[in-house]
C-alpha atoms as a PDB file:
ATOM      1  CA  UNK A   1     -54.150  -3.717  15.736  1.00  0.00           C
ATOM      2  CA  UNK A   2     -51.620  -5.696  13.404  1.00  0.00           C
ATOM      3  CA  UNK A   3     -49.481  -8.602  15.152  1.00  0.00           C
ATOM      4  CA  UNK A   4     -46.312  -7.129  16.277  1.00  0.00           C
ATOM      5  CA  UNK A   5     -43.284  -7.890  14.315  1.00  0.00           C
ATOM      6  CA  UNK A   6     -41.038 -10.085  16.461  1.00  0.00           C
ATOM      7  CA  UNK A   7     -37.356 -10.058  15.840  1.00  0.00           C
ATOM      8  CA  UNK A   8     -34.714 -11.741  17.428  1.00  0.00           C
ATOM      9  CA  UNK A   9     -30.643 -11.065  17.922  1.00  0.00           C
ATOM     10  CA  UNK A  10     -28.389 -14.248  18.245  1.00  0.00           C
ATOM     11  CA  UNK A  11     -25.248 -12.760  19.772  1.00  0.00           C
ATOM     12  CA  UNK A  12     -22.628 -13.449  22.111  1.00  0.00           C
ATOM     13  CA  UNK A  13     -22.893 -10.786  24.102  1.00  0.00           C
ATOM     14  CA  UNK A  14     -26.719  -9.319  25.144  1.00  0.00           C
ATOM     15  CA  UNK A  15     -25.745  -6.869  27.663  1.00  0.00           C
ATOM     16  CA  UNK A  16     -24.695  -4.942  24.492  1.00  0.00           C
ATOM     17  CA  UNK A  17     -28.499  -4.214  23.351  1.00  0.00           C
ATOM     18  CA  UNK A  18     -30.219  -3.197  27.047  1.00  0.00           C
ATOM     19  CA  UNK A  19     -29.622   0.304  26.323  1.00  0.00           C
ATOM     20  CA  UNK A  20     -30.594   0.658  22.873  1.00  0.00           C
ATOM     21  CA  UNK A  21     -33.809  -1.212  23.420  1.00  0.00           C
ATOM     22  CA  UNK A  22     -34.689   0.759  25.892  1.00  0.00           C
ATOM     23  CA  UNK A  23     -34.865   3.938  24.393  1.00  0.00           C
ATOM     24  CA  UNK A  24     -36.219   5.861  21.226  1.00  0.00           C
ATOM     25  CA  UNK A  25     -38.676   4.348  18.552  1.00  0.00           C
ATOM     26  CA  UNK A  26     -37.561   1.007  19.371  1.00  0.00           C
ATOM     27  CA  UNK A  27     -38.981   1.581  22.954  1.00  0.00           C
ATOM     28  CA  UNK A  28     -41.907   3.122  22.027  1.00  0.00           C
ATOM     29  CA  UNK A  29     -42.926   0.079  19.673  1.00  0.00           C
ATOM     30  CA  UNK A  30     -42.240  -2.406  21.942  1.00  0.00           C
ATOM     31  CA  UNK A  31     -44.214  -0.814  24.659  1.00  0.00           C
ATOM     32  CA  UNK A  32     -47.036  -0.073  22.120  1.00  0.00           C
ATOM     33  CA  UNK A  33     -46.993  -4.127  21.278  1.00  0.00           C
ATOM     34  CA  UNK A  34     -46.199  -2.844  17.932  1.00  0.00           C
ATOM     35  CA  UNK A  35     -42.705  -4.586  18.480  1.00  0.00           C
ATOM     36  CA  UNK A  36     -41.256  -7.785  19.845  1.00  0.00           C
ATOM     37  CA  UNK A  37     -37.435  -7.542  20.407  1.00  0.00           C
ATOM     38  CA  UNK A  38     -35.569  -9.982  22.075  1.00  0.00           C
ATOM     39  CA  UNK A  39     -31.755 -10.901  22.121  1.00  0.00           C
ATOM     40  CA  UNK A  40     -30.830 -15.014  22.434  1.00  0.00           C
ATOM     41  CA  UNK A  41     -26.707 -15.507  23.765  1.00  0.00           C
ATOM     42  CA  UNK A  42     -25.540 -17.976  21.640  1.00  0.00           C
ATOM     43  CA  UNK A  43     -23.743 -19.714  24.299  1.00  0.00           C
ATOM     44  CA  UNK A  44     -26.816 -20.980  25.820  1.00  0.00           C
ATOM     45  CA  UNK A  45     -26.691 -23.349  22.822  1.00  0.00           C
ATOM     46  CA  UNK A  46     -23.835 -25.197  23.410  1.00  0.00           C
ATOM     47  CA  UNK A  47     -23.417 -28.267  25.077  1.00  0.00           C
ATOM     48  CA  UNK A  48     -20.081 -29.211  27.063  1.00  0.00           C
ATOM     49  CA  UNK A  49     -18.294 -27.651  29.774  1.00  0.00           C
ATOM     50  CA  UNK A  50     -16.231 -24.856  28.655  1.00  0.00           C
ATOM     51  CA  UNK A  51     -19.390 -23.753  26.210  1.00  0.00           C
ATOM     52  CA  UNK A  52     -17.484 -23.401  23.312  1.00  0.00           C
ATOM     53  CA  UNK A  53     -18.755 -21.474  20.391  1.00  0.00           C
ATOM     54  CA  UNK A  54     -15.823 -21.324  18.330  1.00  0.00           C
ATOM     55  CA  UNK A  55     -12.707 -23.600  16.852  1.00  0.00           C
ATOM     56  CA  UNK A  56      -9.909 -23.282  14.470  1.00  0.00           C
ATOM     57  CA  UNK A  57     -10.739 -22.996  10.761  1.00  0.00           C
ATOM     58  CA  UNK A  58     -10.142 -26.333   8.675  1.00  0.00           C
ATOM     59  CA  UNK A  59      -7.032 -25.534   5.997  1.00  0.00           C
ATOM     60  CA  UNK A  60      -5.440 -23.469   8.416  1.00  0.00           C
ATOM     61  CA  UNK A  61      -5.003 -19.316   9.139  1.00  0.00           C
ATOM     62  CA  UNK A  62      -5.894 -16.849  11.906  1.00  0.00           C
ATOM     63  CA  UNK A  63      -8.456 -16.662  14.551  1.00  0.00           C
ATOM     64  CA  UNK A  64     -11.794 -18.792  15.358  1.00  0.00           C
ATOM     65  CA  UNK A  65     -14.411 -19.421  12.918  1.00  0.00           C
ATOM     66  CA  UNK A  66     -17.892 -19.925  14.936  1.00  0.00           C
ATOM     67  CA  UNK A  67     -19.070 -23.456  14.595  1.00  0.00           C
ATOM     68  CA  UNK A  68     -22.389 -24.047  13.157  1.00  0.00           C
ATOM     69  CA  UNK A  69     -24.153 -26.570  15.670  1.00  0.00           C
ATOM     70  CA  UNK A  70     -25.065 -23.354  18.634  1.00  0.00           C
ATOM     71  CA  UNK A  71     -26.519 -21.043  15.524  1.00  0.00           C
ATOM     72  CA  UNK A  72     -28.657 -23.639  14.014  1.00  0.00           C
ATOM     73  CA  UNK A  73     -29.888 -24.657  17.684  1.00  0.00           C
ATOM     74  CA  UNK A  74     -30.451 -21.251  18.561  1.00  0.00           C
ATOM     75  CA  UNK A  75     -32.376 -20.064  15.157  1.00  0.00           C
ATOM     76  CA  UNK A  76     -34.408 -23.299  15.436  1.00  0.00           C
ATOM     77  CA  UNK A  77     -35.554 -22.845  19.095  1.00  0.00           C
ATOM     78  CA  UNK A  78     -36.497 -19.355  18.378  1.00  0.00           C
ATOM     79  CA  UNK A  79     -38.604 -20.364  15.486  1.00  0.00           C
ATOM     80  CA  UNK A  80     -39.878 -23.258  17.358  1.00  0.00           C
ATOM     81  CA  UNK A  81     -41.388 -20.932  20.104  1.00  0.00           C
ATOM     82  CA  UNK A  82     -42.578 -18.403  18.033  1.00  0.00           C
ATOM     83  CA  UNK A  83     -44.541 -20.912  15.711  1.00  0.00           C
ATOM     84  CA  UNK A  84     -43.181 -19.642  12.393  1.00  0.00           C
ATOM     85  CA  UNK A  85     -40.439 -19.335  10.253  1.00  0.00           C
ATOM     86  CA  UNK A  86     -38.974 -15.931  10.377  1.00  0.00           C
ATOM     87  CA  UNK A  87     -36.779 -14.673   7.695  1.00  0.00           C
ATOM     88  CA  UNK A  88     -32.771 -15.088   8.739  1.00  0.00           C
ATOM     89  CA  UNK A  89     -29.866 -12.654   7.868  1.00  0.00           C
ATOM     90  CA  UNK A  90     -26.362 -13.008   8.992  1.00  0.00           C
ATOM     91  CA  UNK A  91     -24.438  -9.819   9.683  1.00  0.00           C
ATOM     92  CA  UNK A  92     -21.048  -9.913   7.817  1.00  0.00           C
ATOM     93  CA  UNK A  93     -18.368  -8.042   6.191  1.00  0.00           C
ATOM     94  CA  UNK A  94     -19.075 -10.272   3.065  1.00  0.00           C
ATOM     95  CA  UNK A  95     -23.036  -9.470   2.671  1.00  0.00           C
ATOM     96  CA  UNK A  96     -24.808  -7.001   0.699  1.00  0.00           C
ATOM     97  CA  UNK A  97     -24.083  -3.321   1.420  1.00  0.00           C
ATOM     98  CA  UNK A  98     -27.660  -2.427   3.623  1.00  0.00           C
ATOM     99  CA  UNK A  99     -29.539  -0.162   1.960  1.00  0.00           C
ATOM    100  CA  UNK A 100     -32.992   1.944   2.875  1.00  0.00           C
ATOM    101  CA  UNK A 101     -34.549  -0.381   0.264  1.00  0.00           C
ATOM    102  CA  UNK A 102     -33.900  -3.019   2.365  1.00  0.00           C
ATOM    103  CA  UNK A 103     -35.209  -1.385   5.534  1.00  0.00           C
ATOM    104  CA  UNK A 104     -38.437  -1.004   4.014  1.00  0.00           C
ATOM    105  CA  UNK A 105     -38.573  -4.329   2.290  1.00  0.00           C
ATOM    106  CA  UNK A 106     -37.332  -6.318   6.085  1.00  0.00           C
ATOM    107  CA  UNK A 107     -40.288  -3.781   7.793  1.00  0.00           C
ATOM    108  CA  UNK A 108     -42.899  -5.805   5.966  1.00  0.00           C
ATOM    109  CA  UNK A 109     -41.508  -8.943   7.434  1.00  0.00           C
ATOM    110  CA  UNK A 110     -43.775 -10.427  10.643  1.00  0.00           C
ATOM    111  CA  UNK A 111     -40.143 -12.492  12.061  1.00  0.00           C
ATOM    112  CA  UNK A 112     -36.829 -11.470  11.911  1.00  0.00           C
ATOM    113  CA  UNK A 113     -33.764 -13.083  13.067  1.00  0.00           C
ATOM    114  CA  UNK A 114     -30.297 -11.445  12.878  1.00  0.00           C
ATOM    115  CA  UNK A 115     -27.131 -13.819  13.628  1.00  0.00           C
ATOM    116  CA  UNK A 116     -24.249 -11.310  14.454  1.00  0.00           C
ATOM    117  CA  UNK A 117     -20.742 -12.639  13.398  1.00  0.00           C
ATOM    118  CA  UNK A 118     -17.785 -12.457  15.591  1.00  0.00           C
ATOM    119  CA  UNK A 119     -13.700 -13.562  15.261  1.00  0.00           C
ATOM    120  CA  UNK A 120     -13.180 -14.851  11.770  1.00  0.00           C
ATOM    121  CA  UNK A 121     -16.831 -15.539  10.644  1.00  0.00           C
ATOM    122  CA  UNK A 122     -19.413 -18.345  11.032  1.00  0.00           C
ATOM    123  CA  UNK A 123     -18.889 -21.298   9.262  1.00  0.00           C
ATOM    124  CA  UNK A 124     -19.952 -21.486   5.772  1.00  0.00           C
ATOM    125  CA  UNK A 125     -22.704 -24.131   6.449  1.00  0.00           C
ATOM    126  CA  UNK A 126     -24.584 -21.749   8.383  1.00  0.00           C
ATOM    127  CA  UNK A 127     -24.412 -18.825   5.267  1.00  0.00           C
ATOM    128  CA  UNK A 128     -25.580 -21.852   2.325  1.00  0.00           C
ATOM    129  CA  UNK A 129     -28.250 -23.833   4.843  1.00  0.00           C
ATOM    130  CA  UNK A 130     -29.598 -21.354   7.473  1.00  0.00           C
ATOM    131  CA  UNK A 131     -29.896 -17.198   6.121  1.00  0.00           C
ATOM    132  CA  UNK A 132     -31.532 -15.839   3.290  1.00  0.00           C
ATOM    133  CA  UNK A 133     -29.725 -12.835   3.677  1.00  0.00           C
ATOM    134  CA  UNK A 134     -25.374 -11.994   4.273  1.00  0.00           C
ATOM    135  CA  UNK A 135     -25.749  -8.078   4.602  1.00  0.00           C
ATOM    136  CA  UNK A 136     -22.934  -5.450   5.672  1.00  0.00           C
ATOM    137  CA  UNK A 137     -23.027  -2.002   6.879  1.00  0.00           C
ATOM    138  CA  UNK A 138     -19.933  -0.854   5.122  1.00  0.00           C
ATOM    139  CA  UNK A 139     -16.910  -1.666   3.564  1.00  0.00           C
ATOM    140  CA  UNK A 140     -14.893  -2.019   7.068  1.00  0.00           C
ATOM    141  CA  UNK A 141     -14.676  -3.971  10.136  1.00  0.00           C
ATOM    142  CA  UNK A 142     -15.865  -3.828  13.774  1.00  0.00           C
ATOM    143  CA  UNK A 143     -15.502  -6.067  16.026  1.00  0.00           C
ATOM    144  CA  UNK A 144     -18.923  -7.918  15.778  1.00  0.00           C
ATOM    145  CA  UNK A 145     -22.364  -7.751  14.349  1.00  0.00           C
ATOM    146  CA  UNK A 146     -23.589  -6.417  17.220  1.00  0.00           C
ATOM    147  CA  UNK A 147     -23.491  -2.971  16.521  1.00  0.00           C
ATOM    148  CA  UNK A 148     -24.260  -3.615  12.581  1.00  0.00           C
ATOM    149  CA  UNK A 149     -27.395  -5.358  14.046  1.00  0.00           C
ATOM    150  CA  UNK A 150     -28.102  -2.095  15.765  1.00  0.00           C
ATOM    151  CA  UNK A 151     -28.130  -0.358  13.131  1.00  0.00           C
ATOM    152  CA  UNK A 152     -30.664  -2.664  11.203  1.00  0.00           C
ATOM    153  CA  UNK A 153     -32.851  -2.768  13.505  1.00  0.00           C
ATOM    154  CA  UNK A 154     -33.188   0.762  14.300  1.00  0.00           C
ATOM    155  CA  UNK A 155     -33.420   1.321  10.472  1.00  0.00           C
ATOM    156  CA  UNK A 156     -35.990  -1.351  10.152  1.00  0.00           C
ATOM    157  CA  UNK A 157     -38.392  -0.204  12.589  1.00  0.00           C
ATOM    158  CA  UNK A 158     -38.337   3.167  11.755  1.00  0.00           C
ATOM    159  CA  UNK A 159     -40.373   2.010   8.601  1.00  0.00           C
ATOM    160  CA  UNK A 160     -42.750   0.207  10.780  1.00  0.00           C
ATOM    161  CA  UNK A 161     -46.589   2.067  10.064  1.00  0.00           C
ATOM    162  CA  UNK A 162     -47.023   4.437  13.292  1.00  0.00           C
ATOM    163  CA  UNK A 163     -43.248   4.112  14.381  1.00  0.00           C
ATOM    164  CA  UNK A 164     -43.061   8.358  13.809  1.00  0.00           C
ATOM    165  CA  UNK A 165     -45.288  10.659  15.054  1.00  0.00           C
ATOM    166  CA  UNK A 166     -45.931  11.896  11.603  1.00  0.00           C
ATOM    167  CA  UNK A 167     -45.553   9.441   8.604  1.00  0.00           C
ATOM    168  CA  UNK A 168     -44.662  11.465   6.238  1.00  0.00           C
ATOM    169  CA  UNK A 169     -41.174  12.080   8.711  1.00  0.00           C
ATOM    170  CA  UNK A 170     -40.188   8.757   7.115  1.00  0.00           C
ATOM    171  CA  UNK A 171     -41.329   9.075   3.609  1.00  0.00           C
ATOM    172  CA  UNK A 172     -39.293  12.534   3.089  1.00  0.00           C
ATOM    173  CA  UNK A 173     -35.768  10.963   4.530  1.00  0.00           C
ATOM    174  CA  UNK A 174     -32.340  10.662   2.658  1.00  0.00           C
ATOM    175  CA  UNK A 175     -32.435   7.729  -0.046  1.00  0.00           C
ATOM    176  CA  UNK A 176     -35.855   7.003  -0.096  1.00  0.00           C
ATOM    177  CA  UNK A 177     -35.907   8.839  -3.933  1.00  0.00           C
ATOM    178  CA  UNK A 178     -31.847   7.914  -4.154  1.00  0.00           C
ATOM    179  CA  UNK A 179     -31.610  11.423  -2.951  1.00  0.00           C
ATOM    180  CA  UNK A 180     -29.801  12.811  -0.253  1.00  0.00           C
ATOM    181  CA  UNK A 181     -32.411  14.963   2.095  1.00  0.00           C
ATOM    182  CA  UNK A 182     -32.305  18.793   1.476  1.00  0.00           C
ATOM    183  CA  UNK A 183     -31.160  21.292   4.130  1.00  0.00           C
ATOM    184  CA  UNK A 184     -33.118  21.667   7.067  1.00  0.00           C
ATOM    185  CA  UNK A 185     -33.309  25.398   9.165  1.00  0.00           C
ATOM    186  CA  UNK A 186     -35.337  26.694  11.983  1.00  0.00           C
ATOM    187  CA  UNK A 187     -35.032  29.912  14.258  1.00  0.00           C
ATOM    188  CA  UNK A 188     -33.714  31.946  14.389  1.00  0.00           C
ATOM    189  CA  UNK A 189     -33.878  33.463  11.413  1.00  0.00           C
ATOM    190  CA  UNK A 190     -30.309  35.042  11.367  1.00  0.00           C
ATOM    191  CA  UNK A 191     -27.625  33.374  13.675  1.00  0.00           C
ATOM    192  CA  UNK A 192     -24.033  35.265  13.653  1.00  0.00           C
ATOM    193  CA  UNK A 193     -24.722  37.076   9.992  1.00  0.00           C
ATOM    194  CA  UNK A 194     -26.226  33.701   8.806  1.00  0.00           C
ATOM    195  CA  UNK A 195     -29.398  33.962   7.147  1.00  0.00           C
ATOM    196  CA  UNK A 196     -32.382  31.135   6.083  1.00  0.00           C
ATOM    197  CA  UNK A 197     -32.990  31.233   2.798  1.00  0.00           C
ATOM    198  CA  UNK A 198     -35.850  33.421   2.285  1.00  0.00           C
ATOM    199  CA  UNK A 199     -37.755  31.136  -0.288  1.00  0.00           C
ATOM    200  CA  UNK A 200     -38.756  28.945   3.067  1.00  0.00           C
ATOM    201  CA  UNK A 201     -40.306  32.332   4.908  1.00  0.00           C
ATOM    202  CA  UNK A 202     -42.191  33.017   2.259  1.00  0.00           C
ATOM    203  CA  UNK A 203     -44.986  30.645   2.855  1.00  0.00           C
ATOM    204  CA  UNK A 204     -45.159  29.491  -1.212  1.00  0.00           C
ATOM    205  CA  UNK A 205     -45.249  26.342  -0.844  1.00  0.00           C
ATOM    206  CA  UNK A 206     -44.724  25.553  -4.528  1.00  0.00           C
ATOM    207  CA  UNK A 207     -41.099  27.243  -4.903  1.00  0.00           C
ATOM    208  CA  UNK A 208     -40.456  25.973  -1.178  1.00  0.00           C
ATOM    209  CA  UNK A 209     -40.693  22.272  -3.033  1.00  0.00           C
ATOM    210  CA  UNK A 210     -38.739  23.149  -6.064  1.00  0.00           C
ATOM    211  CA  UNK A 211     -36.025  24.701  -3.879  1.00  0.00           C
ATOM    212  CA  UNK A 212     -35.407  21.860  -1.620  1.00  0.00           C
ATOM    213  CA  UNK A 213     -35.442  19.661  -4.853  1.00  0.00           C
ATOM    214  CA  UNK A 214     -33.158  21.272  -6.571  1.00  0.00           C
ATOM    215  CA  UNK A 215     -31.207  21.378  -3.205  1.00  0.00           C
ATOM    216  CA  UNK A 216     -31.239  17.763  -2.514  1.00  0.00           C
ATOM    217  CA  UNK A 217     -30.402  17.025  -5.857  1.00  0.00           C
ATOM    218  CA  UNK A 218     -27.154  19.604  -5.675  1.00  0.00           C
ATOM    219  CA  UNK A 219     -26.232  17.948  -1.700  1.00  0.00           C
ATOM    220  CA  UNK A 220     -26.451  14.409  -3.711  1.00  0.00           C
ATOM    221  CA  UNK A 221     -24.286  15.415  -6.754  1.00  0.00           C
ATOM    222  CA  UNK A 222     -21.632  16.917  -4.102  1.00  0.00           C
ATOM    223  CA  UNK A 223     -21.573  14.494  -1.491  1.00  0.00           C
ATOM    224  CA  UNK A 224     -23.402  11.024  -2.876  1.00  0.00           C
ATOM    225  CA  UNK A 225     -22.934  10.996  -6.842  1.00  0.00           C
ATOM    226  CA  UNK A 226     -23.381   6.915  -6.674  1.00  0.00           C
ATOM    227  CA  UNK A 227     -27.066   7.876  -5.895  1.00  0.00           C
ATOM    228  CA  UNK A 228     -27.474   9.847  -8.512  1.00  0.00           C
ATOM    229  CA  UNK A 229     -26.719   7.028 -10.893  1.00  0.00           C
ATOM    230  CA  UNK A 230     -29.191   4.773  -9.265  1.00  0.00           C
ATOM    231  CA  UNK A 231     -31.610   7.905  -9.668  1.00  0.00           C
ATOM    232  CA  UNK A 232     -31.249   7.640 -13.279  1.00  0.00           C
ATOM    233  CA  UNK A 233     -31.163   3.940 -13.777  1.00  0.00           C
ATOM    234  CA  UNK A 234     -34.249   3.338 -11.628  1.00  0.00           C
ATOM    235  CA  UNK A 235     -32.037   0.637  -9.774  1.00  0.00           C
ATOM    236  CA  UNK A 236     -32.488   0.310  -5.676  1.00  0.00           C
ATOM    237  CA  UNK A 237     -29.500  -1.602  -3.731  1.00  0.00           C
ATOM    238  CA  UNK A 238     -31.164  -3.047  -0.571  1.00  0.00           C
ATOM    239  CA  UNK A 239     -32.655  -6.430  -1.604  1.00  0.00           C
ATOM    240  CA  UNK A 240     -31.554  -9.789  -0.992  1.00  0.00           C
ATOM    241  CA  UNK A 241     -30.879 -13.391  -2.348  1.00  0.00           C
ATOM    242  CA  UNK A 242     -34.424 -14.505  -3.582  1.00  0.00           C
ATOM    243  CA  UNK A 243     -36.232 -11.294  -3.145  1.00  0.00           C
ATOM    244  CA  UNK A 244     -38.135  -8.945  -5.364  1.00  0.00           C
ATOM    245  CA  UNK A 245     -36.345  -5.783  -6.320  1.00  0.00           C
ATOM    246  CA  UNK A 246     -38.072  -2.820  -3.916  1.00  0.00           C
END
């Protein structure tokens, strides 16, 4: 069996992740040794009384930047007990939009370590001397990384070999051809006057995989037409500073 991929979550607050690592795919890894997850409270890596994390940003403005000396600490223990380097990424509203490129591409990794932001950001020291990687879920703001680093690592995993019952499950997904997925239907056949399509009952499995092309390509073209350009240009979003297009 492969060595699991280990991956790590430097947060403020832990409790967030119990729940979510506890259940799903991300469960099933872990207690498969496919998958070690583990979250590290940033706090733990401070060093006076009040264990401050934070401080007013130099120049002035609003809020608390998070000082650099706990997130260095806390990426450099990590590494230290695992024995290797993993690869870092800082979750921010100023990183690169995360794409299923990127999922795949951070699945091949043996050590991850995600740093979730809080308040105003993380000092700048920690984006140009610590990560590889600034990514973003979206152009808006939550409160945290926590939940963006959810979301990665849910996404990540997925593309782990034997994460699905059935491989192919991952392979046939939205964006993995920069194409929205076609429509899915199961019984019954006819709900309230609504019919499946009857090219899917008809068992030819050649026009079923034209229809659902042409279907996926129509969903795209209505709902995701910024796809459809990267269809054409050959051109995947979901890579990072330093890192080989996917």
């Amino acid at each position: 069996m492969p060595d699991p991929v280990r991956l790590a979550v430097v947060t403020l607050f832990p409790q967030m992740f119990t729940g979510v690592f506890d259940s799903g795919i991300i469960r099933a890894l872990r207690d498969a040794g496919r998958a070690e997850i583990e979250t590290c409270d940033l706090r733990d890596f401070t060093h006076d009384r009040h264990r401050s994390v934070d401080d007013r940003p130099y120049g002035g403005g609003e809020g608390m930047v998070l000082k650099p000396e706990p997130v260095f600490e806390a990426v450099e223990t990590i590494e230290q007990r695992w024995g290797t380097r993993a690869r870092r990424i800082l979750l921010t509203p100023q990183g690169i939009p995360f794409r299923q490129g990127a999922a795949r591409r951070l699945a091949e990794e043996k050590a991850l370590v995600l740093i979730c932001g809080r308040y105003e950001g993380v000092d700048q020291r920690v984006v140009e001397h610590l990560v590889e990687e600034e990514v973003s879920i979206g152009d808006f703001i939550v409160s945290g990384g926590e939940i963006p680093a959810m979301l990665l690592i849910d996404a990540i995993l997925r593309c782990v070999p034997g994460a699905t019952g059935n491989p192919a499950s991952v392979i046939n997904e939205s964006f993995q051809q920069n194409l929205l997925d076609y429509p899915q239907y199961t019984r019954p056949a006819s709900f309230r006057g609504w019919v499946v399509p009857e090219v899917l009952m008809s068992g030819n499995h050649a026009e079923i995989a034209a229809w659902r092309k042409r279907q996926a390509r129509l969903r795209t073209h209505q709902n995701r037409p910024d796809l459809m350009v990267r269809e054409v240009t050959g051109v995947e979003e979901g890579r990072g500073p330093g890192s080989d297009l996917d």
